[in-house]
N, C-alpha and C. Protein backbone atom coordinates (compact mmCIF):
# COMPACT_ATOMS: atom_id res chain seq x y z
N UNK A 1 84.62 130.73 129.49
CA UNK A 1 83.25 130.69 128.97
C UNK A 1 83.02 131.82 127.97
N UNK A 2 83.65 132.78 128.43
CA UNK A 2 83.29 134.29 127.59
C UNK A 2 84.22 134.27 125.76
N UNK A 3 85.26 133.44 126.17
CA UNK A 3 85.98 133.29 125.08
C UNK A 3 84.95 132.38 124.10
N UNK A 4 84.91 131.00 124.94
CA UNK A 4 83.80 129.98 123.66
C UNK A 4 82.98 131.12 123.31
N UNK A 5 82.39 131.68 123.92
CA UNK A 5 80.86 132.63 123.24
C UNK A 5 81.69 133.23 122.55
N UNK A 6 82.68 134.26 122.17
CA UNK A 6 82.94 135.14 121.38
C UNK A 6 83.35 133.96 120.22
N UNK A 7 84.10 133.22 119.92
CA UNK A 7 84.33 132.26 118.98
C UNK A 7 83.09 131.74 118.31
N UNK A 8 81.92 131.07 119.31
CA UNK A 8 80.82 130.73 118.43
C UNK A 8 80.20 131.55 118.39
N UNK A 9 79.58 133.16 118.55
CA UNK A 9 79.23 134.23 117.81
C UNK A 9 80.00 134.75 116.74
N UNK A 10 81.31 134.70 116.48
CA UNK A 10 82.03 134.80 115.48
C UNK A 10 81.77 134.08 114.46
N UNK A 11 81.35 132.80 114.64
CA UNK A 11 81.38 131.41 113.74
C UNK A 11 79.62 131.66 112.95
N UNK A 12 78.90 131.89 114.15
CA UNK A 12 77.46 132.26 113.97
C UNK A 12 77.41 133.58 112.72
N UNK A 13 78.19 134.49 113.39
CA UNK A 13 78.17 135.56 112.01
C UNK A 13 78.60 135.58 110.99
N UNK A 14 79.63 135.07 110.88
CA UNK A 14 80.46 134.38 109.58
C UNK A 14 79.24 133.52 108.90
N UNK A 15 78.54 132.61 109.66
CA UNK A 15 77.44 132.32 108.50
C UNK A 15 76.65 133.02 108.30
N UNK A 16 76.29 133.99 108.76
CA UNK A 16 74.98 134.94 108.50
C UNK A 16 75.76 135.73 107.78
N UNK A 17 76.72 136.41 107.36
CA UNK A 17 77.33 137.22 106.75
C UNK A 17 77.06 136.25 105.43
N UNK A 18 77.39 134.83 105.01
CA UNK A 18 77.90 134.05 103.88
C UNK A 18 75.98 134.27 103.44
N UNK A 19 75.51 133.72 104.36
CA UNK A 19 73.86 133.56 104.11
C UNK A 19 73.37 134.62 103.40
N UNK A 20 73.88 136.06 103.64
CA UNK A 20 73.37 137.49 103.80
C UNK A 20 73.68 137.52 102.16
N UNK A 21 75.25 137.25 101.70
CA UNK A 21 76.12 137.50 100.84
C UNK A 21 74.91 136.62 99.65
N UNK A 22 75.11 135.30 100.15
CA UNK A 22 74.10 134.03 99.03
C UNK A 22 72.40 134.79 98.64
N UNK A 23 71.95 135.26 99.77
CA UNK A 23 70.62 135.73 99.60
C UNK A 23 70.58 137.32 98.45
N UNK A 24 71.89 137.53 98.99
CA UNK A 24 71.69 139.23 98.09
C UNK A 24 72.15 138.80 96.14
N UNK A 25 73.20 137.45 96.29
CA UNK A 25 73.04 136.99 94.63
C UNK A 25 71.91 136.26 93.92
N UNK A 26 71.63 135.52 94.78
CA UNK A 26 70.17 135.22 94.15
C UNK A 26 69.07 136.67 93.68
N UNK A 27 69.02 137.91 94.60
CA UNK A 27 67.95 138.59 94.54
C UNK A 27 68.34 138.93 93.08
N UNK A 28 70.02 139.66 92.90
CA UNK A 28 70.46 140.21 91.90
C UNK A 28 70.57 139.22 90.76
N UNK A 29 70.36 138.26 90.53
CA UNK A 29 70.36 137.49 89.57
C UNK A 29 68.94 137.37 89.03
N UNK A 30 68.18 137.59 90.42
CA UNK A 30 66.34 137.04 89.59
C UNK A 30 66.26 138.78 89.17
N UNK A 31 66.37 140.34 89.47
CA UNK A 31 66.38 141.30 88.96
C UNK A 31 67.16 141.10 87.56
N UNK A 32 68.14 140.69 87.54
CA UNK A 32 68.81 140.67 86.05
C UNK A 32 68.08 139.84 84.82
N UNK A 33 67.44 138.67 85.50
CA UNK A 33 65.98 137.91 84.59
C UNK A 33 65.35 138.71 84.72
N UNK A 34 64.80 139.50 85.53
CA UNK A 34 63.48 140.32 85.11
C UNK A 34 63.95 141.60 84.33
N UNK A 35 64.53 142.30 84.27
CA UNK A 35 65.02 143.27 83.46
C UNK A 35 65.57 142.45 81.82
N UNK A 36 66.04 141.20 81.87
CA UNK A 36 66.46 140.76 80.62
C UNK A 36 65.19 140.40 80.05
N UNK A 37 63.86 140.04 80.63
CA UNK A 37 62.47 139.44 80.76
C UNK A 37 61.92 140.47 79.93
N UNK A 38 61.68 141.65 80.17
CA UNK A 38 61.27 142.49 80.36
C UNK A 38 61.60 143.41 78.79
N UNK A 39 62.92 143.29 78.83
CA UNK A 39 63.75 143.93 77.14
C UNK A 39 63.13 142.89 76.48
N UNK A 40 62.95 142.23 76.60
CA UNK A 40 62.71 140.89 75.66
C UNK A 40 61.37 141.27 75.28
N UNK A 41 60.55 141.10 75.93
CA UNK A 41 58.76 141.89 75.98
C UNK A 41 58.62 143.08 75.20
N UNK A 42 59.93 144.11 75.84
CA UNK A 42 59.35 145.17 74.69
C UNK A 42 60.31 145.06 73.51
N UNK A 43 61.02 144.31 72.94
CA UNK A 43 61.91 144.22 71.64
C UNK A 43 60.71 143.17 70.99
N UNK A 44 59.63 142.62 71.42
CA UNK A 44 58.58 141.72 70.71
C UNK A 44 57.51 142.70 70.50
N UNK A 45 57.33 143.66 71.24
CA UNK A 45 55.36 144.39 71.13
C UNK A 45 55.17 144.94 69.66
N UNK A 46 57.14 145.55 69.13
CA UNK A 46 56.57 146.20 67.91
C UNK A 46 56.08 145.16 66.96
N UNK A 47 56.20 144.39 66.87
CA UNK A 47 55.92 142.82 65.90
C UNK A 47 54.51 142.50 66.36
């Protein structure tokens, strides 16, 4: 019994690790739009 649990907590973290990994590229991708957003805004104000 103790073995299944360590295997499907293993299996369980392995997706939360992948989830963790997916959630932290999205954040860094919408920061990289807002910083590219953002240069863009001030390379327009002098105009």
């Amino acid at each position: 019994m103790s073995i299944v649990f360590d295997i499907y907590s293993l299996y369980s973290n392995k997706k939360l690790i992948k989830f963790v990994i997916f959630a932290h590229i999205i954040f860094i991708n919408r920061n990289i739009k807002n910083k590219c957003h953002l240069a863009f805004l001030d390379t327009k104000k002098p105009l």
